[in-house]
Protein backbone atom coordinates (compact mmCIF):
# COMPACT_ATOMS: atom_id res chain seq x y z
CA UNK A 1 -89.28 85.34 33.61
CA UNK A 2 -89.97 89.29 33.31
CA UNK A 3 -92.99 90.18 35.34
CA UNK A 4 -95.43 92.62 33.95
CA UNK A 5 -95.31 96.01 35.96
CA UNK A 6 -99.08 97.15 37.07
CA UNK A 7 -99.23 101.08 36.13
CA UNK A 8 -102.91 100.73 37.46
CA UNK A 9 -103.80 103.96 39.90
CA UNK A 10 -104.43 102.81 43.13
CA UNK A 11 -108.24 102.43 43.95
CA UNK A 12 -107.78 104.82 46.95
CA UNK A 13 -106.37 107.97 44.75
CA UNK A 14 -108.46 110.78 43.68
CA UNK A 15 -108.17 114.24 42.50
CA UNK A 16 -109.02 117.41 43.72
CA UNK A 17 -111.10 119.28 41.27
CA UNK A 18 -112.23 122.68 42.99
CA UNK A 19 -110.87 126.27 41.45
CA UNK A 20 -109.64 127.86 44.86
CA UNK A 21 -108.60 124.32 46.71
CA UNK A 22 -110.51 122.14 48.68
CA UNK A 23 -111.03 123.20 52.47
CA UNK A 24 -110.41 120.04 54.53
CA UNK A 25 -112.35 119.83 57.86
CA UNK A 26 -111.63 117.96 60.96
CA UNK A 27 -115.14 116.40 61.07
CA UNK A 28 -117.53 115.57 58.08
CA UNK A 29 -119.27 119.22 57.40
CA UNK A 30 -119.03 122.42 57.15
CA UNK A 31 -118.48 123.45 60.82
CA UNK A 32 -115.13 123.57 62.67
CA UNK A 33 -111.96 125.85 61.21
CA UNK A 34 -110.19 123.56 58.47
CA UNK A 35 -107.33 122.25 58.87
CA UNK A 36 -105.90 123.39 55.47
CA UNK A 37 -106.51 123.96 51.78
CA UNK A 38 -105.48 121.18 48.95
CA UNK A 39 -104.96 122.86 46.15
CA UNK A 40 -106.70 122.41 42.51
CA UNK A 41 -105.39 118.96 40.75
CA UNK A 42 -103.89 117.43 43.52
CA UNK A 43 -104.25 113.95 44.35
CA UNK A 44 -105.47 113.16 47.76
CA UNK A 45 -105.72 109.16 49.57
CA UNK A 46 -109.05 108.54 50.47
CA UNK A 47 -109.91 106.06 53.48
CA UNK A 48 -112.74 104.83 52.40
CA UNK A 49 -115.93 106.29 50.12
CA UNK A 50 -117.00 108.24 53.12
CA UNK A 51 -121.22 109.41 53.95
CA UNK A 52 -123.06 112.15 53.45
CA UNK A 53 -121.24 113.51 50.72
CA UNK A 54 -117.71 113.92 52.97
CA UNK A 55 -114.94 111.31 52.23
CA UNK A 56 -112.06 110.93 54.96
CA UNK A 57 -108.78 111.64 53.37
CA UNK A 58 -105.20 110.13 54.77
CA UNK A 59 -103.25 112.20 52.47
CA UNK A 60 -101.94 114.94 51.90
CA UNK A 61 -103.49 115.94 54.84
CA UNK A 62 -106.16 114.27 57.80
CA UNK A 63 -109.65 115.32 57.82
CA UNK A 64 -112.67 115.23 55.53
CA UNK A 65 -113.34 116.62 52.21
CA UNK A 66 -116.62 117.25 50.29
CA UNK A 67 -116.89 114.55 47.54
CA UNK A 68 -118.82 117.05 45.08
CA UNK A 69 -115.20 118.18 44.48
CA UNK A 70 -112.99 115.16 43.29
CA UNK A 71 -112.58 112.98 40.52
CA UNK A 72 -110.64 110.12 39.45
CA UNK A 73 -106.63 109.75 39.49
């Protein structure tokens, strides 16, 4: 029997939606030097749906982004 292929987007994907990138921080905030730049449109694996309006990411890169800038995959 065939089995049906899911093309569903994983629950833990979104995308980055800010003009010049999307700093990523070593702690939730705005303090501390970021630990690099994800740029516009890329998808990024979030760990969970973070507080305070940061969300820790696994993927590209470790650290915290702001949630006002992503979307869905």
């Amino acid at each position: 029997y065939p089995t049906a292929q899911s093309s569903a987007v994983p629950a833990l994907c979104r995308r980055v939606s800010a003009i010049g990138g999307l700093n990523v921080r070593p702690t939730p905030g705005i303090t501390g030097t970021p630990v690099g730049v994800i740029a516009n449109g890329s998808l990024v694996t979030i760990e969970d749906s973070g507080q305070n309006g940061w969300v820790p990411i696994t993927a590209p890169l470790q650290g915290f982004i702001s949630a006002n800038f992503l979307t869905g995959c």
